[in-house]
N, C-alpha and C. Protein backbone atom coordinates (compact mmCIF):
# COMPACT_ATOMS: atom_id res chain seq x y z
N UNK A 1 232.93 126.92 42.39
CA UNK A 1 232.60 127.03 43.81
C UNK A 1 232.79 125.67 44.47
N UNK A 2 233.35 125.56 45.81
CA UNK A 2 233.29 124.41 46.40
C UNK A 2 232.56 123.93 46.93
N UNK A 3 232.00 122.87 46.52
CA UNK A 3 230.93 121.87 47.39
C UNK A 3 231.32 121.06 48.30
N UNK A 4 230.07 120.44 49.13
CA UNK A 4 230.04 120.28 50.45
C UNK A 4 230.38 118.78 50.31
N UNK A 5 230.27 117.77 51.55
CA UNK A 5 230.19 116.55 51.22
C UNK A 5 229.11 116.36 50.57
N UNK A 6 228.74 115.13 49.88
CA UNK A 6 227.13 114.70 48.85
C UNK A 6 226.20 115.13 49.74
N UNK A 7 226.39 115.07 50.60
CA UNK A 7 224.91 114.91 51.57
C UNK A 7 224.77 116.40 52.50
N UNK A 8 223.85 116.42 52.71
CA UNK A 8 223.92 117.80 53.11
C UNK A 8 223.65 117.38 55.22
N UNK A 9 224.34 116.67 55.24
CA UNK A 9 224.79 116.35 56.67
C UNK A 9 225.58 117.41 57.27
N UNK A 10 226.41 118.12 56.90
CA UNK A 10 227.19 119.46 56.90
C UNK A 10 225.99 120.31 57.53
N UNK A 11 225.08 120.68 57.46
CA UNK A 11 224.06 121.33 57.70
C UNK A 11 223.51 121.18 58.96
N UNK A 12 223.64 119.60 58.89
CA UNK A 12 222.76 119.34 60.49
C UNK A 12 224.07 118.75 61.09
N UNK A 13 223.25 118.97 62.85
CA UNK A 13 223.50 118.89 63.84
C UNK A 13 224.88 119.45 64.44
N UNK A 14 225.13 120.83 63.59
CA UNK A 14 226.36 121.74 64.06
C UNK A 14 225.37 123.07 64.02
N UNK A 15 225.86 124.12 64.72
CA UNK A 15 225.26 124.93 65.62
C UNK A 15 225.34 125.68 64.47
N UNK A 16 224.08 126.72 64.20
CA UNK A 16 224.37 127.97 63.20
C UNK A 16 225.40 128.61 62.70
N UNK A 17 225.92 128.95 63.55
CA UNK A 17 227.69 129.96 63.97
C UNK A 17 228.23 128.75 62.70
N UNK A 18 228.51 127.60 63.14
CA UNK A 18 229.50 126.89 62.90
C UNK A 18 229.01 126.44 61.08
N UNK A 19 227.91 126.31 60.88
CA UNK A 19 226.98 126.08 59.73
C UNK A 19 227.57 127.63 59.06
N UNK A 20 227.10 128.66 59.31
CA UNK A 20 227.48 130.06 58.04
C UNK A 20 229.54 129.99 58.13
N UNK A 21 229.82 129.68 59.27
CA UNK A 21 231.64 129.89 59.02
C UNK A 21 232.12 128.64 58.14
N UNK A 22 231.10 127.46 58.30
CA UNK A 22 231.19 126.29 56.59
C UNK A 22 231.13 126.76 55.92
N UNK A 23 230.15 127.51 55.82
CA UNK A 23 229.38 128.32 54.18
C UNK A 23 230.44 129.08 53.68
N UNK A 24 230.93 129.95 54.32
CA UNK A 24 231.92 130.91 54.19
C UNK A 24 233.35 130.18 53.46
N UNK A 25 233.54 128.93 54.41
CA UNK A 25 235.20 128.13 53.48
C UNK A 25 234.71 127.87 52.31
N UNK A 26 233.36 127.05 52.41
CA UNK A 26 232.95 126.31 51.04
C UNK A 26 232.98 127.14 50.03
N UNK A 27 232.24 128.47 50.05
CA UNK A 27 232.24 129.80 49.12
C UNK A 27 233.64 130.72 48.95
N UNK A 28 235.02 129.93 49.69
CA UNK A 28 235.78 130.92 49.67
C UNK A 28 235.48 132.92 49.92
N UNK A 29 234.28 132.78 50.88
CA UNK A 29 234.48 133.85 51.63
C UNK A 29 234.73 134.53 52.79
N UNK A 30 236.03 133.87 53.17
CA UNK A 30 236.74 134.18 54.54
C UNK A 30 237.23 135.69 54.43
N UNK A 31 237.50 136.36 55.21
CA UNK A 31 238.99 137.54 54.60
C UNK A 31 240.46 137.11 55.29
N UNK A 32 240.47 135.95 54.16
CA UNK A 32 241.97 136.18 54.12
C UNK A 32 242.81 137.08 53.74
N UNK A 33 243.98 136.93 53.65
CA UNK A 33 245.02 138.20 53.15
C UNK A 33 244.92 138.13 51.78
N UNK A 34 244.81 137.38 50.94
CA UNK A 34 244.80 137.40 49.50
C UNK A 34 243.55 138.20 49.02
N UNK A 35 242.36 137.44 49.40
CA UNK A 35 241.03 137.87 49.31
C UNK A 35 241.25 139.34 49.75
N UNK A 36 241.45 139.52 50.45
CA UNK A 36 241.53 141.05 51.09
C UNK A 36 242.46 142.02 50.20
N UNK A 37 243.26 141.39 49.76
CA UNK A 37 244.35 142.43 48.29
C UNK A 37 243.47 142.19 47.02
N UNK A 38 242.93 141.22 47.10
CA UNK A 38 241.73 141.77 45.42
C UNK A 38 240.91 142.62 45.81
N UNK A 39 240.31 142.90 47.31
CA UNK A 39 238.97 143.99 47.29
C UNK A 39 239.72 145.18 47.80
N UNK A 40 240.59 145.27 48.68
CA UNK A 40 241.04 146.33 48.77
C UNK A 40 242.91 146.93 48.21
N UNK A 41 243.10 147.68 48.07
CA UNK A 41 244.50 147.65 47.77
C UNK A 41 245.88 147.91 48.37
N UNK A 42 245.24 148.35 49.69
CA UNK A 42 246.06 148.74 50.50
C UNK A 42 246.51 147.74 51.75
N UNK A 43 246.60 146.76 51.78
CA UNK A 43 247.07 145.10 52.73
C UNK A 43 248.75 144.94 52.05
N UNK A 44 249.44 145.50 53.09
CA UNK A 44 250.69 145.91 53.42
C UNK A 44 251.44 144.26 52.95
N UNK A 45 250.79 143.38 53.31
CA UNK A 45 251.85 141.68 53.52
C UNK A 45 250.48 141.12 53.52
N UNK A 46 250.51 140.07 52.90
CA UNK A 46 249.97 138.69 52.10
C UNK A 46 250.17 137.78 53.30
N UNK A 47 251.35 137.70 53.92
CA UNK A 47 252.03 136.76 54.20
C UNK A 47 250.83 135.70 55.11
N UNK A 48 250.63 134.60 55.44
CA UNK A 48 250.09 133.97 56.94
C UNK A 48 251.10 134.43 58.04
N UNK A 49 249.76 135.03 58.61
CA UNK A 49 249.86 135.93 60.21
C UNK A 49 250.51 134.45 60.87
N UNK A 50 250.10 133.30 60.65
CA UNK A 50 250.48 131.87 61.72
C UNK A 50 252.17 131.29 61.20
N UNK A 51 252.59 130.84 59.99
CA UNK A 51 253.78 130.89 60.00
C UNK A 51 254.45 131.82 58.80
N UNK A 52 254.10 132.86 58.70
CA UNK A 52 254.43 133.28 57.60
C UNK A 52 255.42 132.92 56.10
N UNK A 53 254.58 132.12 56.22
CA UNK A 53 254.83 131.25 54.84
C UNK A 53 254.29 132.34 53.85
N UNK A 54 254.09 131.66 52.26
CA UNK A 54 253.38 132.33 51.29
C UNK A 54 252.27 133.26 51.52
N UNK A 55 251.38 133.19 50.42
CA UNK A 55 250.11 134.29 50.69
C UNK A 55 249.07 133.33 51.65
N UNK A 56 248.70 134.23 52.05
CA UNK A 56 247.41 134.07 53.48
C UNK A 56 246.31 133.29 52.27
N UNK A 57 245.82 132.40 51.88
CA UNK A 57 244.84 132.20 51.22
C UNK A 57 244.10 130.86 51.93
N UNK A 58 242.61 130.68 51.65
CA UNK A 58 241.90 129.79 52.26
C UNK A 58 242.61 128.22 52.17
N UNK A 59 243.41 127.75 51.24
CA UNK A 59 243.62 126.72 51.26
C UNK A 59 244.86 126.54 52.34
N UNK A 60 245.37 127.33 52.00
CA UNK A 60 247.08 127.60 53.19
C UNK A 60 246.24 127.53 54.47
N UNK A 61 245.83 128.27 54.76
CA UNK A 61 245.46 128.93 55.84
C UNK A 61 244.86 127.32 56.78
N UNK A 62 244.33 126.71 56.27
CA UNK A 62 243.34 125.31 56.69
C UNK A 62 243.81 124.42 56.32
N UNK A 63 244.92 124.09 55.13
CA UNK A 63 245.75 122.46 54.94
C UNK A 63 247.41 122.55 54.58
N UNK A 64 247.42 123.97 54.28
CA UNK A 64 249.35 124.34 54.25
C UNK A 64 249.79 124.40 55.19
N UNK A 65 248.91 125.55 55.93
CA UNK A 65 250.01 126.09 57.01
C UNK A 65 250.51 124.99 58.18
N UNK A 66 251.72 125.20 59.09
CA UNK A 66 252.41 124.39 59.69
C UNK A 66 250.90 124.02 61.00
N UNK A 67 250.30 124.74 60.87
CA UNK A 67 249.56 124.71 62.08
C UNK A 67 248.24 123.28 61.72
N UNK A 68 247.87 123.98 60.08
CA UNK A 68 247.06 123.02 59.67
C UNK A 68 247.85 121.28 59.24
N UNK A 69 248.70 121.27 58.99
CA UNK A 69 249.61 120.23 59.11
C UNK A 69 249.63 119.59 60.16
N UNK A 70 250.13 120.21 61.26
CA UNK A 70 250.01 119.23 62.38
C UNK A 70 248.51 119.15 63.20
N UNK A 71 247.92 119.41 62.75
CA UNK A 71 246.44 119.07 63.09
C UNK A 71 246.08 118.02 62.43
N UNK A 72 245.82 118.17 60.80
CA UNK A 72 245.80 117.28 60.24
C UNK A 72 246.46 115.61 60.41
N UNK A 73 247.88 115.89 61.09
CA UNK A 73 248.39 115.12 61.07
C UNK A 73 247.78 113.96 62.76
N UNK A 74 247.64 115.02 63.69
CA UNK A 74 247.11 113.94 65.40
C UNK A 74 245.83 113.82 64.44
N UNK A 75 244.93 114.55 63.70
CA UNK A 75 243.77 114.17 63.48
C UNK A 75 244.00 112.42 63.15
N UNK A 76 245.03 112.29 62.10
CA UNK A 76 245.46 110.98 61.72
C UNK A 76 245.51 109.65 63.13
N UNK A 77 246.45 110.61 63.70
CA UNK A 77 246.40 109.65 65.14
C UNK A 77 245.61 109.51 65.88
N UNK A 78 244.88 110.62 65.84
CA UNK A 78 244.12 110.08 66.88
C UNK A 78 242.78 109.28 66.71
N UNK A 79 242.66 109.04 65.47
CA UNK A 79 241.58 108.02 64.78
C UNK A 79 242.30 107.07 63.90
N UNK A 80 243.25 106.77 64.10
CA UNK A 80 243.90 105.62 63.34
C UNK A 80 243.66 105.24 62.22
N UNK A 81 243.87 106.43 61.00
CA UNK A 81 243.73 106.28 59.94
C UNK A 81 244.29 107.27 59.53
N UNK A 82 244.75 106.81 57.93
CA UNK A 82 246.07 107.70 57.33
C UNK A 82 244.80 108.92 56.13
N UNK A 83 245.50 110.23 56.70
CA UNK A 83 244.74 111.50 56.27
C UNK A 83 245.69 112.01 54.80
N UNK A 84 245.26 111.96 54.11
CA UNK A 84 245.60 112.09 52.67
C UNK A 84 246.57 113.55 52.73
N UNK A 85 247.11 114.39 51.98
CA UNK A 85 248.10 115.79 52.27
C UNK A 85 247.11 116.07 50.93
N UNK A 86 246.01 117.00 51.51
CA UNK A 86 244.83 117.88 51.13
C UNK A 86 245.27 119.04 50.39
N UNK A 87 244.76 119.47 48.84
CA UNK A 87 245.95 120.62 48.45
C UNK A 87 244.63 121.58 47.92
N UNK A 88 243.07 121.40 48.04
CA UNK A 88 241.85 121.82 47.94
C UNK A 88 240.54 121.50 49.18
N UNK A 89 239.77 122.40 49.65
CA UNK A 89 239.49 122.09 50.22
C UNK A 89 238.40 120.91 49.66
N UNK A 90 238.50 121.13 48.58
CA UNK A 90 237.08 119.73 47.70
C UNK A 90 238.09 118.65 48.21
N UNK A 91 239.28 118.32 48.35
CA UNK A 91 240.09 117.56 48.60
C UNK A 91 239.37 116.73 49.80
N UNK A 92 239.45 117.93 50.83
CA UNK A 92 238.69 117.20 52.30
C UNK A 92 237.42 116.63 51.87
N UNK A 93 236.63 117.40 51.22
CA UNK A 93 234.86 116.65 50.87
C UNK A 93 235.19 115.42 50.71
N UNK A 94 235.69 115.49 49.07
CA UNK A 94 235.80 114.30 48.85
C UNK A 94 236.64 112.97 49.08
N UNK A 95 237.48 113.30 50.19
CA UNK A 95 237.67 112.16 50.66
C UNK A 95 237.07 111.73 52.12
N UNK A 96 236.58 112.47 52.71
CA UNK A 96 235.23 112.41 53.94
C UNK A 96 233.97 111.69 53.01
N UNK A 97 233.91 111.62 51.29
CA UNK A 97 232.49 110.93 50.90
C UNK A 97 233.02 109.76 50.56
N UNK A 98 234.50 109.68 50.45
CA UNK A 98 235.20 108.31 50.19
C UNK A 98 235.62 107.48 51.53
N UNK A 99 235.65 108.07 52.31
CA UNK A 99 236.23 107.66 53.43
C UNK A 99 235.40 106.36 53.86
N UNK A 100 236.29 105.53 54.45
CA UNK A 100 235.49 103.75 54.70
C UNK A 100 234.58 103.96 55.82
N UNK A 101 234.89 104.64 56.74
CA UNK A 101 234.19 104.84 58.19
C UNK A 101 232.11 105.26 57.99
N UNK A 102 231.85 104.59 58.94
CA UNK A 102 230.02 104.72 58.45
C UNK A 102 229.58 105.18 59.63
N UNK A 103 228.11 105.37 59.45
CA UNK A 103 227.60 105.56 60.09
C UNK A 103 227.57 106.61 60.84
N UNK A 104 227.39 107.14 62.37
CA UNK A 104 227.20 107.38 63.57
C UNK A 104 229.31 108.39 63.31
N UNK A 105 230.41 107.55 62.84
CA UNK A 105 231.63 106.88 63.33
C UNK A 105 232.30 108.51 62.17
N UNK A 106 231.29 108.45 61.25
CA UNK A 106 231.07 109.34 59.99
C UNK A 106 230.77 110.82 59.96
N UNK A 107 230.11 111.17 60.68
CA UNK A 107 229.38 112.01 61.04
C UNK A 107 230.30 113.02 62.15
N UNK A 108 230.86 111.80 63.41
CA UNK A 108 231.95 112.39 64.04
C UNK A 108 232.52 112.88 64.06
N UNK A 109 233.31 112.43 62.83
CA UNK A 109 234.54 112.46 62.39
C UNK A 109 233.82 114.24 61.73
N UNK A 110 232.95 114.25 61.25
CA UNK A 110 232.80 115.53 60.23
C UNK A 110 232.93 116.74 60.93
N UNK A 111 232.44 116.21 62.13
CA UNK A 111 232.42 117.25 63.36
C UNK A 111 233.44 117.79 63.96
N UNK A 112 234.38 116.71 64.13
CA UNK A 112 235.44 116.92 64.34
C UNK A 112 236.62 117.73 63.56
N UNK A 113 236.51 117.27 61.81
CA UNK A 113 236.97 118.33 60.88
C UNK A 113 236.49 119.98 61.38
N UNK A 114 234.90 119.95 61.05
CA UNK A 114 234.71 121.69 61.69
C UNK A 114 235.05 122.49 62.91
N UNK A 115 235.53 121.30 63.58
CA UNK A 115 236.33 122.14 64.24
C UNK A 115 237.97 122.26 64.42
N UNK A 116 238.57 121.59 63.74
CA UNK A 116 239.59 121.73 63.65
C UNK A 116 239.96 123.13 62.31
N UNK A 117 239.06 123.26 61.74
CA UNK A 117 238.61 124.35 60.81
C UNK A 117 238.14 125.41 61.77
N UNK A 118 238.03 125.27 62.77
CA UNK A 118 237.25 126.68 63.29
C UNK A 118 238.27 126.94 64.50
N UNK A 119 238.95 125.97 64.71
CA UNK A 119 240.05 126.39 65.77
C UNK A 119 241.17 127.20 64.99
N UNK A 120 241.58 126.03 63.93
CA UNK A 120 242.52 127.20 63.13
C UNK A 120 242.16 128.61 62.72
N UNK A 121 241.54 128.58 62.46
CA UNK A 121 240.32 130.12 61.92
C UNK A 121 240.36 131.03 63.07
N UNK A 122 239.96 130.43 65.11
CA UNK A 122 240.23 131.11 65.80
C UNK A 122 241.24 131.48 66.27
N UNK A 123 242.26 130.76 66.31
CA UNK A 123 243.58 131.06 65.88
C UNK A 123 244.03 131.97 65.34
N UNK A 124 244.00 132.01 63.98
CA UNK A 124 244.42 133.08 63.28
C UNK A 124 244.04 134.64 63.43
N UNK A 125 242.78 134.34 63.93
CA UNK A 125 242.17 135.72 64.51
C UNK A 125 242.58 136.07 65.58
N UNK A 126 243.07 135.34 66.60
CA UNK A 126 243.63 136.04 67.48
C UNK A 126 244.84 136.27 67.77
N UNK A 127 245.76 135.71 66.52
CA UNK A 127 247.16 136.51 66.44
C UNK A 127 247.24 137.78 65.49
N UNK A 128 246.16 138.03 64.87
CA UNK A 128 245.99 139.24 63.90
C UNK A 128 244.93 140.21 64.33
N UNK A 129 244.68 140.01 65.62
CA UNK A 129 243.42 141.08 66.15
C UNK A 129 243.65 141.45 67.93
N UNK A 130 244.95 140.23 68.10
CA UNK A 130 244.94 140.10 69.55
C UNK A 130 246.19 140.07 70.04
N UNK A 131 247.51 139.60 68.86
CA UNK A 131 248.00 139.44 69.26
C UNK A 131 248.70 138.28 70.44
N UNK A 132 247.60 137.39 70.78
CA UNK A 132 248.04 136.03 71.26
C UNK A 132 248.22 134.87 70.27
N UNK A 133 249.41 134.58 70.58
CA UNK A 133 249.61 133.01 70.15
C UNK A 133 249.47 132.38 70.51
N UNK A 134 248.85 130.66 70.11
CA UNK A 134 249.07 129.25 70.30
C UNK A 134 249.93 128.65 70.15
N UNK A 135 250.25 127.19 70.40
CA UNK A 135 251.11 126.41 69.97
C UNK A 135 249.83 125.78 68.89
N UNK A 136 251.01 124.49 68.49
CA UNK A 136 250.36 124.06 67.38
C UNK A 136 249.21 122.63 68.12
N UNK A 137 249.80 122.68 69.51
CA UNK A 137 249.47 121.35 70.23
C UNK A 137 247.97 121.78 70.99
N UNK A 138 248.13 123.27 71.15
CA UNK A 138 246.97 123.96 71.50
C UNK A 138 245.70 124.28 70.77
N UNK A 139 246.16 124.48 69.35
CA UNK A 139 245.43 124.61 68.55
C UNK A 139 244.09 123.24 68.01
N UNK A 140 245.18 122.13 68.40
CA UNK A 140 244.60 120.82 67.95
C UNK A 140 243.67 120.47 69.42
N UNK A 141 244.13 120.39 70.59
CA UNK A 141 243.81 120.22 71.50
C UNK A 141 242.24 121.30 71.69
N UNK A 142 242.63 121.99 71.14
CA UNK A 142 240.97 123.22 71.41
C UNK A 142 239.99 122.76 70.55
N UNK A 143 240.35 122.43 69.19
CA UNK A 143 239.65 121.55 68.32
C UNK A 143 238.70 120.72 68.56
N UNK A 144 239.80 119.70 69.43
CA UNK A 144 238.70 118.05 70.53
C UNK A 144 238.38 118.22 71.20
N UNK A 145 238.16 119.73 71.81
CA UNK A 145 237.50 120.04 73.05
C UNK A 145 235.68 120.36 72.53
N UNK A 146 235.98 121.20 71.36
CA UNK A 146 235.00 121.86 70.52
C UNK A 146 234.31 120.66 70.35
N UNK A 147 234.74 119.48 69.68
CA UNK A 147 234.53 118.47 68.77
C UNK A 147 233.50 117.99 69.92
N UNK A 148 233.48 117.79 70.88
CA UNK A 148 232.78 116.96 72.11
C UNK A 148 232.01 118.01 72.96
N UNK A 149 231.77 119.00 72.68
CA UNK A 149 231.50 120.16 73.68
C UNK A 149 229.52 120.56 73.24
């Protein structure tokens, strides 16, 4: 099972909603498309609804896909520091418990991850329930809106 950063800072000072949809990545219990072909048998395509790349699975979905890429990537810019190419989500923990940044500067930043995790997430739901698309510039941009909101 995946764990959180060391500290259970993850917990505080993000809103409930946003606290159980953590719980949910950390536990790998999203319904993705993969997850969704082990419980049920009838899920027509695997594929990611966002670029249909490989199978829909929690790690794609939040550090493969093209969408999570270029998020990942302004995340880089726009805090001026180089973001590692994440291939687990323990990947993100543990380099958010390695990461040099302290304090107040720390915490931000964590905030800012959950929502770039919850934009992609809303995202995806609303090209597979709604039928609207984002760009990828939109996606990131809704993120730092969240992040400060």
């Amino acid at each position: 099972m995946l764990q959180p950063p060391s500290t259970n800072r993850w917990q505080q000072k993000i809103p409930k909603k946003d606290n159980i949809f953590l719980r949910r990545v950390i536990r790998g219990r999203l319904p993705v498309r993969k997850v969704l072909l082990n419980l049920v048998a009838n899920i027509p395509d695997t594929k990611c609804p966002l670029c249909t790349e490989p199978e829909e699975t929690i790690p794609h979905i939040f550090l493969k896909c093209t969408i999570a890429q270029f998020s990942w990537l302004r995340l880089g810019l726009w805090w001026k520091m180089a973001i590692p190419d994440f291939n687990t989500m323990e990947d993100v923990w543990e380099w958010l418990d390695n990461c040099k940044i302290q304090g107040k500067f720390k915490k931000h930043l964590w905030v800012v991850i959950i929502a770039i995790l919850k934009s992609i997430w809303e995202t995806r739901n609303n090209k597979v329930f709604n039928e609207k698309e984002k760009t990828k510039e939109m996606v990131f941009e809704g993120a730092q809106a969240k992040a400060f909101n």
